[in-house]
C-alpha atoms as a PDB file:
ATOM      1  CA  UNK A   1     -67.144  77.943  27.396  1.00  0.00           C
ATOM      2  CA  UNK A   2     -63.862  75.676  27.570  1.00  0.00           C
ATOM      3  CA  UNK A   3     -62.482  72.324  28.666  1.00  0.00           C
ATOM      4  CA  UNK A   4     -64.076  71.920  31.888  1.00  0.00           C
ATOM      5  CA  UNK A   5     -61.231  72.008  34.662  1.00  0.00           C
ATOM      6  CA  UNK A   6     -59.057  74.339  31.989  1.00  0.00           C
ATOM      7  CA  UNK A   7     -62.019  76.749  32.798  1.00  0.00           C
ATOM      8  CA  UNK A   8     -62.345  76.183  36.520  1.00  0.00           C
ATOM      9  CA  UNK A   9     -58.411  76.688  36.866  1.00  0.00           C
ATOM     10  CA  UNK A  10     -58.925  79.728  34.741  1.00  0.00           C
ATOM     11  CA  UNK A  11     -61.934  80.995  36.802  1.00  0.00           C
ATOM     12  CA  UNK A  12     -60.268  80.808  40.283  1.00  0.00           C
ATOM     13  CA  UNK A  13     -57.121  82.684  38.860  1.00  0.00           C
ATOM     14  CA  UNK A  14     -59.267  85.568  37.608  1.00  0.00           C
ATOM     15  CA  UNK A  15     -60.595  85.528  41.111  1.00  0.00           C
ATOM     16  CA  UNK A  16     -57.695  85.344  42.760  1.00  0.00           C
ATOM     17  CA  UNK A  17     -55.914  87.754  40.680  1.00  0.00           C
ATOM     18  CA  UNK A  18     -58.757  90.413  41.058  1.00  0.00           C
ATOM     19  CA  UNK A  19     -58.803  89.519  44.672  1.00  0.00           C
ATOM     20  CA  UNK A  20     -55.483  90.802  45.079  1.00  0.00           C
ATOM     21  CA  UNK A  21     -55.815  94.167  43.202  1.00  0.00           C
ATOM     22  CA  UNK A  22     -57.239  95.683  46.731  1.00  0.00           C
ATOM     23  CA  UNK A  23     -60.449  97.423  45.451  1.00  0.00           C
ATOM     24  CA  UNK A  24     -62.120  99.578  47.808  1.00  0.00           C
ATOM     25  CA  UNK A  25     -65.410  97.673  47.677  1.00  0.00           C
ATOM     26  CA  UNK A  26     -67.261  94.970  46.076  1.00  0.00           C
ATOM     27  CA  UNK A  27     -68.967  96.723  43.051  1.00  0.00           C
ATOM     28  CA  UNK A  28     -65.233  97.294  42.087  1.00  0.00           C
ATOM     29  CA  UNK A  29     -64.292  94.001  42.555  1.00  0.00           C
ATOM     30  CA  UNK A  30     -67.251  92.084  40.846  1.00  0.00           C
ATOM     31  CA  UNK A  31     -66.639  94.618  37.383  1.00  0.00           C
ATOM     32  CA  UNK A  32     -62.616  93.989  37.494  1.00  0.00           C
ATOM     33  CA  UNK A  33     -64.003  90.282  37.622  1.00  0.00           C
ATOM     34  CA  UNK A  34     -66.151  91.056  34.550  1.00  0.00           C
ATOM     35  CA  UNK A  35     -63.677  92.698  32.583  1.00  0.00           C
ATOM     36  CA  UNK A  36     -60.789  89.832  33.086  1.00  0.00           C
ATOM     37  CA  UNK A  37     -63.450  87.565  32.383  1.00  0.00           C
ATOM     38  CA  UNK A  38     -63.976  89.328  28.931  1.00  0.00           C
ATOM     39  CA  UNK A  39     -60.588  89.963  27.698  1.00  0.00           C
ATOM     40  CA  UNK A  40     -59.146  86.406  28.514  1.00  0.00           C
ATOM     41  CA  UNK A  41     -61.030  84.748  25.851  1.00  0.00           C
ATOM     42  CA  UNK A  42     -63.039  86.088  22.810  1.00  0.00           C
ATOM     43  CA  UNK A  43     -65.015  82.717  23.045  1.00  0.00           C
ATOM     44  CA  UNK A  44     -66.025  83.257  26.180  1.00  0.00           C
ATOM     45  CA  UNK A  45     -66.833  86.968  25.563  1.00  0.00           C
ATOM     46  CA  UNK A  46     -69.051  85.967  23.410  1.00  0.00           C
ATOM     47  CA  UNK A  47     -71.178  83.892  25.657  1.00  0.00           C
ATOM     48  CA  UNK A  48     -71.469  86.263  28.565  1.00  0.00           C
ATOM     49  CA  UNK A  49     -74.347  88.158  29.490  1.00  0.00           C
ATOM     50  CA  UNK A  50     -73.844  91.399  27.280  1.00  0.00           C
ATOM     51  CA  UNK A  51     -75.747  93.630  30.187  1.00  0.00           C
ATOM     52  CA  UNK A  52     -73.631  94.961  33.175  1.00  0.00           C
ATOM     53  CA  UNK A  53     -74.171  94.127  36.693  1.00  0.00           C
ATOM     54  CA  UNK A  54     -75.387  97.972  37.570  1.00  0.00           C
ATOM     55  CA  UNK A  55     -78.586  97.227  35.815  1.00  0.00           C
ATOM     56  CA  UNK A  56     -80.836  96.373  38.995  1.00  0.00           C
ATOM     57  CA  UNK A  57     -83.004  94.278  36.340  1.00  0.00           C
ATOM     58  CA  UNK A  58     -80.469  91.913  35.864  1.00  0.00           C
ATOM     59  CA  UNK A  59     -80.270  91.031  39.694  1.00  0.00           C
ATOM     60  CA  UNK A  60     -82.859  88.409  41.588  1.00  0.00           C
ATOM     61  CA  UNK A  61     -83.199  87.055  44.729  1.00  0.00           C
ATOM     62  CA  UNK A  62     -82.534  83.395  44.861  1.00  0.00           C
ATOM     63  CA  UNK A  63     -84.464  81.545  47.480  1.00  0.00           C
ATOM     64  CA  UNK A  64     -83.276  77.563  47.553  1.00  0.00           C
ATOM     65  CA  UNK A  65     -82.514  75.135  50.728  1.00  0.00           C
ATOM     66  CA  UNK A  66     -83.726  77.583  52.866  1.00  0.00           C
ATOM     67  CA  UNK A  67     -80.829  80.375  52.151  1.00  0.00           C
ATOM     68  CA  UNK A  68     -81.473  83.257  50.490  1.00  0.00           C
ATOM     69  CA  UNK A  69     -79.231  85.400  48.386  1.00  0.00           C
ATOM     70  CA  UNK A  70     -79.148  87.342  45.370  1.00  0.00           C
ATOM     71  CA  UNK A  71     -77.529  86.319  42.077  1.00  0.00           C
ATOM     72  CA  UNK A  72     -76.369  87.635  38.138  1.00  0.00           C
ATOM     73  CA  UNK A  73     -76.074  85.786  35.653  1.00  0.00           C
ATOM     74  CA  UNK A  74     -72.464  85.965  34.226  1.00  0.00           C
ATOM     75  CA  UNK A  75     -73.056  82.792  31.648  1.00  0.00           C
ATOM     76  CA  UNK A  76     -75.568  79.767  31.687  1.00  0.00           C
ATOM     77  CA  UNK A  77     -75.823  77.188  29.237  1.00  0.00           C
ATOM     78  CA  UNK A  78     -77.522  73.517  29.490  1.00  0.00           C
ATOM     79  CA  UNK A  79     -73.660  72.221  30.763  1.00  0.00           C
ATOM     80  CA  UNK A  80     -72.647  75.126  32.650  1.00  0.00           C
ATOM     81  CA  UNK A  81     -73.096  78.605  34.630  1.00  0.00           C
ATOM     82  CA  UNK A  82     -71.431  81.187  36.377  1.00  0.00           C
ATOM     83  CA  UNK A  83     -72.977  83.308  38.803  1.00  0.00           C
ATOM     84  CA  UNK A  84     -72.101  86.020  41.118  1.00  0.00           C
ATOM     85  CA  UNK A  85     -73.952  85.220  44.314  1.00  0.00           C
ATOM     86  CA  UNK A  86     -74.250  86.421  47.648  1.00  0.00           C
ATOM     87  CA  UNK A  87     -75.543  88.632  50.326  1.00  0.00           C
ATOM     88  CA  UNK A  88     -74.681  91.761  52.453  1.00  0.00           C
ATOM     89  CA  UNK A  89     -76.449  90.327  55.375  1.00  0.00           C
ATOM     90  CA  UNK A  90     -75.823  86.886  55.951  1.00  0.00           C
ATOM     91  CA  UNK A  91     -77.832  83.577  54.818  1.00  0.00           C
ATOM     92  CA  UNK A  92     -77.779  79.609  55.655  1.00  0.00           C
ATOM     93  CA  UNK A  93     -79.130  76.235  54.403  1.00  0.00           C
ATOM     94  CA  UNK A  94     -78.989  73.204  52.511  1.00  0.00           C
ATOM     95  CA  UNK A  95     -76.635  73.059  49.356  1.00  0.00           C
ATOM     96  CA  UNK A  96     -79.080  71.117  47.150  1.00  0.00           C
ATOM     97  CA  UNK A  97     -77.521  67.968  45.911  1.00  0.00           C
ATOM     98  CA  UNK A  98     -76.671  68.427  41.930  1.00  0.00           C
ATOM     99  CA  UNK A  99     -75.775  66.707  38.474  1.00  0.00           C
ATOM    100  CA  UNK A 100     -73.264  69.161  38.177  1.00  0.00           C
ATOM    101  CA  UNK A 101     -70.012  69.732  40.021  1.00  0.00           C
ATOM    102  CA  UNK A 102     -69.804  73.676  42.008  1.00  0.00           C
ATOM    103  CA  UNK A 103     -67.230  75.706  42.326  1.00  0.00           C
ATOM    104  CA  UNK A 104     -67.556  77.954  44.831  1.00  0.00           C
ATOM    105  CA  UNK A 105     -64.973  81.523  44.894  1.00  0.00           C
ATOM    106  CA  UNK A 106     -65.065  83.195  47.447  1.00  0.00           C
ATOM    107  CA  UNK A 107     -64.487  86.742  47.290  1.00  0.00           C
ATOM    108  CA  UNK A 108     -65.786  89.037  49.957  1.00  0.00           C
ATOM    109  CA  UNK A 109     -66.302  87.902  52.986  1.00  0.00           C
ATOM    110  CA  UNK A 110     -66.439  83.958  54.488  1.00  0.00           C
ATOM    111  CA  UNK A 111     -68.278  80.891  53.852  1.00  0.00           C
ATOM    112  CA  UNK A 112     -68.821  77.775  56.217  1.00  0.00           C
ATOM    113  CA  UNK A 113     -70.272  74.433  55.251  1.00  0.00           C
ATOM    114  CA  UNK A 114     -70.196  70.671  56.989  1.00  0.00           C
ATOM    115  CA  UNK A 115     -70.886  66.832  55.998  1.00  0.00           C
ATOM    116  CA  UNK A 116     -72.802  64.922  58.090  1.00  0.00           C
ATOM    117  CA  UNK A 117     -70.509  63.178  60.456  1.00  0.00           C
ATOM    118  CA  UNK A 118     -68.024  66.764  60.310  1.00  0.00           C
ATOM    119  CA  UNK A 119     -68.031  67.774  64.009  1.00  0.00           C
ATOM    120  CA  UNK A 120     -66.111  71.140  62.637  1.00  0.00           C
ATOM    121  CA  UNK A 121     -66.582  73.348  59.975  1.00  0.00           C
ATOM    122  CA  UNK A 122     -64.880  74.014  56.523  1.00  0.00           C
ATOM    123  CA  UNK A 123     -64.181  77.711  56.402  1.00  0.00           C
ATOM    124  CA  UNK A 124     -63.443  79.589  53.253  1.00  0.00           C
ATOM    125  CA  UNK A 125     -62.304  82.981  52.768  1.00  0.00           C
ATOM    126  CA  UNK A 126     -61.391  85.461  50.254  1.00  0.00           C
ATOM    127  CA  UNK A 127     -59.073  83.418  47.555  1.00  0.00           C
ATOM    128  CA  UNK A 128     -60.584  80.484  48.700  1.00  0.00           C
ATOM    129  CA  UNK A 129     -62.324  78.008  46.139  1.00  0.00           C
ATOM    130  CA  UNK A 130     -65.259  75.337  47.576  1.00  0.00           C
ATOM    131  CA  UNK A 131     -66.101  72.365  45.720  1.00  0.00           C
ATOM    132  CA  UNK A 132     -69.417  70.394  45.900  1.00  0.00           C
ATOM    133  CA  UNK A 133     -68.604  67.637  44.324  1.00  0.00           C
ATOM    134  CA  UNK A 134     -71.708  66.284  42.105  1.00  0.00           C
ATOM    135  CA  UNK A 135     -74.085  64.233  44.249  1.00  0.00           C
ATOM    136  CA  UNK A 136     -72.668  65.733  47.686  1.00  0.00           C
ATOM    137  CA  UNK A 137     -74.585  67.885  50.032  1.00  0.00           C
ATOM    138  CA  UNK A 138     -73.838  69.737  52.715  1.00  0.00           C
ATOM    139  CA  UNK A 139     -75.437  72.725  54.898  1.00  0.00           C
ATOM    140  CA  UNK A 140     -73.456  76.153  54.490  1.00  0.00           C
ATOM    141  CA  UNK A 141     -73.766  79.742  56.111  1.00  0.00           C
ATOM    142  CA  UNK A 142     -72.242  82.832  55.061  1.00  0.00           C
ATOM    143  CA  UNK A 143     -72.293  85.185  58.372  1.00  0.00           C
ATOM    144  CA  UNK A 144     -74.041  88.157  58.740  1.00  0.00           C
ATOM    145  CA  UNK A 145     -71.094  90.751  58.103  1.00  0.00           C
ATOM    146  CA  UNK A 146     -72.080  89.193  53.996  1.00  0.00           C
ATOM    147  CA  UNK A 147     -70.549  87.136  51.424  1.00  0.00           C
ATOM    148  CA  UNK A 148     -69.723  87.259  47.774  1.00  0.00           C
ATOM    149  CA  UNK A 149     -68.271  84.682  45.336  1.00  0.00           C
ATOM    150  CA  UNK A 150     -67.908  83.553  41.981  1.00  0.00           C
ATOM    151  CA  UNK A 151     -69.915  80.851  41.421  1.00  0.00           C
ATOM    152  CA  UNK A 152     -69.112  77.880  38.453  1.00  0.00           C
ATOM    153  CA  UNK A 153     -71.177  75.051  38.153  1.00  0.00           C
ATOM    154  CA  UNK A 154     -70.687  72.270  35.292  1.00  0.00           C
ATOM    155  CA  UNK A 155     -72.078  69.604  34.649  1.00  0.00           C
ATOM    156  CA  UNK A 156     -76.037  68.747  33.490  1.00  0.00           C
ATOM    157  CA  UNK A 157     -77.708  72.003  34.811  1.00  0.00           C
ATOM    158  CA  UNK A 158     -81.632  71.837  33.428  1.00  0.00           C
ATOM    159  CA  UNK A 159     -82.200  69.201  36.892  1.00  0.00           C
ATOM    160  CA  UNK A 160     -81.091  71.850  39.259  1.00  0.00           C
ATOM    161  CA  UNK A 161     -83.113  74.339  38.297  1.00  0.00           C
ATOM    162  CA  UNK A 162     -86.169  72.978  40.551  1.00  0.00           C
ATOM    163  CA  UNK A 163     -84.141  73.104  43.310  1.00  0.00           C
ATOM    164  CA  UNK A 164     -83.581  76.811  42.493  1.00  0.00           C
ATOM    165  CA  UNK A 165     -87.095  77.872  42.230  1.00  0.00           C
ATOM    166  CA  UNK A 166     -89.282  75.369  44.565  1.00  0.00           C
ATOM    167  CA  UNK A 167     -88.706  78.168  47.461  1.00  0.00           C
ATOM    168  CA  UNK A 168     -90.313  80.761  45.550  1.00  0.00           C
ATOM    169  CA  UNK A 169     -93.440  78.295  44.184  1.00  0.00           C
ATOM    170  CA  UNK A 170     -94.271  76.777  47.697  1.00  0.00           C
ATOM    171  CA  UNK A 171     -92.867  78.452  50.326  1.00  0.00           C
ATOM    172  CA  UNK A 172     -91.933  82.429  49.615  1.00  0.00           C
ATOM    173  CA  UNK A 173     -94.745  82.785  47.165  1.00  0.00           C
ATOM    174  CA  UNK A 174     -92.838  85.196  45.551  1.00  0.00           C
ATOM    175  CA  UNK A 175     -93.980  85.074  41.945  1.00  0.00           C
ATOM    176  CA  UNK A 176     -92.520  88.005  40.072  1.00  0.00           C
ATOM    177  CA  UNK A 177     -88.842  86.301  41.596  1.00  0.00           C
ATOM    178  CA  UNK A 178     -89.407  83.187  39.824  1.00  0.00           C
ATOM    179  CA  UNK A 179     -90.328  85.349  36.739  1.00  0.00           C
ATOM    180  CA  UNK A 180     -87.669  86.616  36.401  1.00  0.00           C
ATOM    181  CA  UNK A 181     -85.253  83.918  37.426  1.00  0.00           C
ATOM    182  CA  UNK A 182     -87.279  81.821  34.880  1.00  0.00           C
ATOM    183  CA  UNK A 183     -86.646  85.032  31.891  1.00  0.00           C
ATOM    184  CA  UNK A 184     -83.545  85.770  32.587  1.00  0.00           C
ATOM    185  CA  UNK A 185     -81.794  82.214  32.833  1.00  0.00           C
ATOM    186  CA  UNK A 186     -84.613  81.353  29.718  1.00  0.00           C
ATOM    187  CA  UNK A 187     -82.467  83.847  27.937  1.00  0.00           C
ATOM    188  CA  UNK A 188     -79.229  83.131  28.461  1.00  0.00           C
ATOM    189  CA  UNK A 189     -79.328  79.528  27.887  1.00  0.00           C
ATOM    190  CA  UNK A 190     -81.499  80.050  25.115  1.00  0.00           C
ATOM    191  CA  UNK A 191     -78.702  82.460  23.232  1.00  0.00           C
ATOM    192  CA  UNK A 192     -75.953  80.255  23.889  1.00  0.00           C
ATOM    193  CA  UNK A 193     -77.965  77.279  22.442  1.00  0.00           C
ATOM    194  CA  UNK A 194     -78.210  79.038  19.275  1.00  0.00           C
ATOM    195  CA  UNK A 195     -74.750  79.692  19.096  1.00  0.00           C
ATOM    196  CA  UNK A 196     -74.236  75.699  19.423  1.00  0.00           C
ATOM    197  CA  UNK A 197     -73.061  76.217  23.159  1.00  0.00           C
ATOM    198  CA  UNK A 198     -74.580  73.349  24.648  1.00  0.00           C
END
């Protein structure tokens, strides 16, 4: 989509900037998101998932580390993707450790995550920005009063996808989940590959 920490910087701004605008509730917040996200580049425009986030079709749960949550797909490519993720009631596990670096906006609510070794916890709120740096892990909760964020990953993304649907093969069983996580991230990397976005 762009220079990789041009983008990130640019990501977290939108956030931040939407952040402050005060909506009344999240839906507002996640489309002013969308929108900024459109008009501040036609490149990127042009990448993004063309259908809105009030189509329930273009929602899924996402069951990985033992946390559950549910996720739209903004943008994925083989180098990059950003998510909205999150939950109204509350989720924790294990971040998965990735060939690709996460960034991590917070926008609704709080996140909390430790190292091993960490005897207290990283808290991020609202305006806040997480990064798992490639090849870290750590274990991460978002309470049960429910968390939203803006999530950027880049890097090489094709090896995290197990990690993102092993819950659903061998321990949820839910099949028609990993259908459709497996159609509609399919189809967005597959469109941006044949625009040359790699």
């Amino acid at each position: 989509m762009a220079t990789s920490g041009a983008y990130q910087v640019k990501v977290h701004q939108i956030a931040k900037d939407a952040i402050s605008a005060n909506h009344s509730n999240s839906t507002a917040l996640l489309d002013d998101i969308r929108s900024r996200l459109y008009a501040s580049d036609p490149k990127i425009a042009r990448s993004m998932n063309p259908n809105h986030f009030n189509q329930k079709s273009e929602w899924f749960f996402n069951n990985a580390g033992g946390a559950m949550g549910a996720m739209y797909i903004l943008h994925a490519s083989i180098t990059e993707y950003l998510i909205f993720f999150g939950t109204p009631v509350g989720t924790e596990g294990h971040t998965g450790r990735h060939t690709a670096d996460d960034y991590f906006h917070i926008l609704v609510g709080e996140q909390r995550a430790y190292s091993p070794g960490s005897l207290e916890p990283e808290i991020y709120r609202p305006g806040d920005m997480h990064h798992l740096r490639r090849g870290e892990v750590k274990q991460y909760m978002m309470p049960e009063s429910g968390c939203w964020a803006l999530e950027l990953a880049q890097g090489w993304i094709p090896p995290m996808l197990p990690f993102g649907l092993a819950d659903a093969m061998f321990s949820t069983l839910d099949f028609p989940t990993f259908w459709r996580t497996a159609v509609l991230t399919g189809r967005e990397m597959a469109k941006n590959l044949l625009t040359g976005k790699i």
